[in-house]
Protein backbone atom coordinates (compact mmCIF):
# COMPACT_ATOMS: atom_id res chain seq x y z
CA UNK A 1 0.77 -7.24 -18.37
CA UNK A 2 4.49 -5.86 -17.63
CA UNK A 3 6.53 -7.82 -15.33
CA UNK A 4 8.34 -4.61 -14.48
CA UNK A 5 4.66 -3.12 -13.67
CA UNK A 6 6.16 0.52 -15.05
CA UNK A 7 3.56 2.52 -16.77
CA UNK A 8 3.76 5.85 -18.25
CA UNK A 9 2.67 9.11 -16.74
CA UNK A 10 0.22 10.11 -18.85
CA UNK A 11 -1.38 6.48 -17.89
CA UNK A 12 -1.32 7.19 -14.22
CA UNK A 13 -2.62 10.36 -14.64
CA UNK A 14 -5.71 9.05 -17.08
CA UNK A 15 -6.40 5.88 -14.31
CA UNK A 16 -5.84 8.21 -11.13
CA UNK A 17 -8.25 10.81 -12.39
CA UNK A 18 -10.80 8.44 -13.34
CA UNK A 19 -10.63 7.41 -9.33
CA UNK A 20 -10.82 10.45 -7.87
CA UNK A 21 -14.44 11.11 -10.06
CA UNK A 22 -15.73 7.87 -8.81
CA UNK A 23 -14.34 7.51 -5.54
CA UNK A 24 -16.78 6.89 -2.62
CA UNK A 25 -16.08 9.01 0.52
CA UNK A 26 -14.20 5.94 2.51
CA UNK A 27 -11.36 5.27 -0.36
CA UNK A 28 -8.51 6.72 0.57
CA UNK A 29 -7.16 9.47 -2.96
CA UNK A 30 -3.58 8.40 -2.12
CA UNK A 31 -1.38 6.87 1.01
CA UNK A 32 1.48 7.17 1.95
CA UNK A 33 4.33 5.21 3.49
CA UNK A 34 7.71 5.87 5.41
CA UNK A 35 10.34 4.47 3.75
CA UNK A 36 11.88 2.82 7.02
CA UNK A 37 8.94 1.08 7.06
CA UNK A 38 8.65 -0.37 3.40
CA UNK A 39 12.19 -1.09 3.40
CA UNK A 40 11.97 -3.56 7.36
CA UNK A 41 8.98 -5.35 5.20
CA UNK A 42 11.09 -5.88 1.99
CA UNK A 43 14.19 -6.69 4.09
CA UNK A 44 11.65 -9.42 5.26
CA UNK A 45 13.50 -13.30 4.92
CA UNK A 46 12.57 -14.65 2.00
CA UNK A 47 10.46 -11.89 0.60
CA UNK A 48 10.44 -11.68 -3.36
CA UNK A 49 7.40 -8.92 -3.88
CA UNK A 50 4.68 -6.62 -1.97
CA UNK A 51 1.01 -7.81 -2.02
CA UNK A 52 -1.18 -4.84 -1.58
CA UNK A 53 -4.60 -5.71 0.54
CA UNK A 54 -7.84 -3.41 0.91
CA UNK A 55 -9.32 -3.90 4.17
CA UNK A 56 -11.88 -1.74 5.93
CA UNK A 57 -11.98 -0.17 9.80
CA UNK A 58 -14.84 0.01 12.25
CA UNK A 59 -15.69 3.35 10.94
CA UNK A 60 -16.05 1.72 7.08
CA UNK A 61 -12.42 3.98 6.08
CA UNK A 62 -10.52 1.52 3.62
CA UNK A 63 -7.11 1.62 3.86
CA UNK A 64 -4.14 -0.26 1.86
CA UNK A 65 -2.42 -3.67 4.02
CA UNK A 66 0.96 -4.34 2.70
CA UNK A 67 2.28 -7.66 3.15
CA UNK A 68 5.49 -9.30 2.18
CA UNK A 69 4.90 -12.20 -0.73
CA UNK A 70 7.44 -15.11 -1.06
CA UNK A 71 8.62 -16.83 -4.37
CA UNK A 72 6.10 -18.85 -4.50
CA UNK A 73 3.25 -16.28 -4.10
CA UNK A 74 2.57 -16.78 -0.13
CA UNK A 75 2.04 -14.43 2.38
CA UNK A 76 4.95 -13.76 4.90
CA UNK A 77 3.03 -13.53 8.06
CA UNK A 78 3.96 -12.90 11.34
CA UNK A 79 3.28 -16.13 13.86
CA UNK A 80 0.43 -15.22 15.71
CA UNK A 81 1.56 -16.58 19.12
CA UNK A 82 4.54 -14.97 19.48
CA UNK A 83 5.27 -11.65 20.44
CA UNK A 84 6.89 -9.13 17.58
CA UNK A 85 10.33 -9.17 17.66
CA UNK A 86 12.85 -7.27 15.40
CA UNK A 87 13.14 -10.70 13.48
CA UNK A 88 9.63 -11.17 12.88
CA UNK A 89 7.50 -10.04 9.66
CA UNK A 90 5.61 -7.05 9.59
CA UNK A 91 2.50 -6.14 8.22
CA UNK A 92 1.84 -2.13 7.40
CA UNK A 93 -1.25 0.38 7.56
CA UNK A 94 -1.58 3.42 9.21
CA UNK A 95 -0.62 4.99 6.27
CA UNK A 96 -0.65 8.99 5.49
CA UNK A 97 -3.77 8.94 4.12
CA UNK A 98 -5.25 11.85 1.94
CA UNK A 99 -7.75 13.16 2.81
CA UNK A 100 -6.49 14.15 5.00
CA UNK A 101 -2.63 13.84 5.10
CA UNK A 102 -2.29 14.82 1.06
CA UNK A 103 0.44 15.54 -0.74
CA UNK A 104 1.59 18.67 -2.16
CA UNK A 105 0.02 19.25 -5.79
CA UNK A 106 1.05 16.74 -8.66
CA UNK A 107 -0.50 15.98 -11.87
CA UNK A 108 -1.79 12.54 -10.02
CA UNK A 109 -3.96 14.35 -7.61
CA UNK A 110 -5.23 17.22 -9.31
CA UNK A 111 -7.63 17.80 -12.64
């Protein structure tokens, strides 16, 4: 596995079109999100990487759950009795997600 997790096009195209011809109805083909928001979770204290979590609505739509990882591989989590403040972690969703918010034509969306 690359610790710089870069792949090639042609690889993303090959593993993205492979999803899209087994996808169920619920997954999401692509999300997307602001980069104001990805950069207040980076900008997180102590935040080394992004952990990437499937989770699943009332309605059974499964969406992407970005959290914040530390160095030592641990959630950064806001504190669950406080109120959110501009200080404390974040935790995205509500992403642009296609269908039905998609993105103009690329070779990752399209056969």
């Amino acid at each position: 596995m690359s610790t710089n997790h870069e792949i090639s096009l042609q690889t993303a195209v090959d593993m993205t079109s492979r999803y899209r011809a087994s996808r169920l109805a619920n997954f999401p083909i692509s999300e997307t999100f602001g980069l104001d928001a990805i950069n207040k979770l980076i900008s997180t204290t102590g935040c080394a990487s992004l952990r990437i979590y499937y989770g699943m609505k009332a309605d059974n739509q499964v969406d992407a759950i970005l959290v914040a990882v530390n160095a030592a591989g641990e959630d950064i989590l806001p504190t669950p009795a406080l109120s959110a403040t501009d200080d404390e972690p974040v935790i995205l969703e509500d992403s642009f997600r296609c269908p039905d918010d998609c993105p103009s034509i690329s070779p990752l969306n399209t056969d």
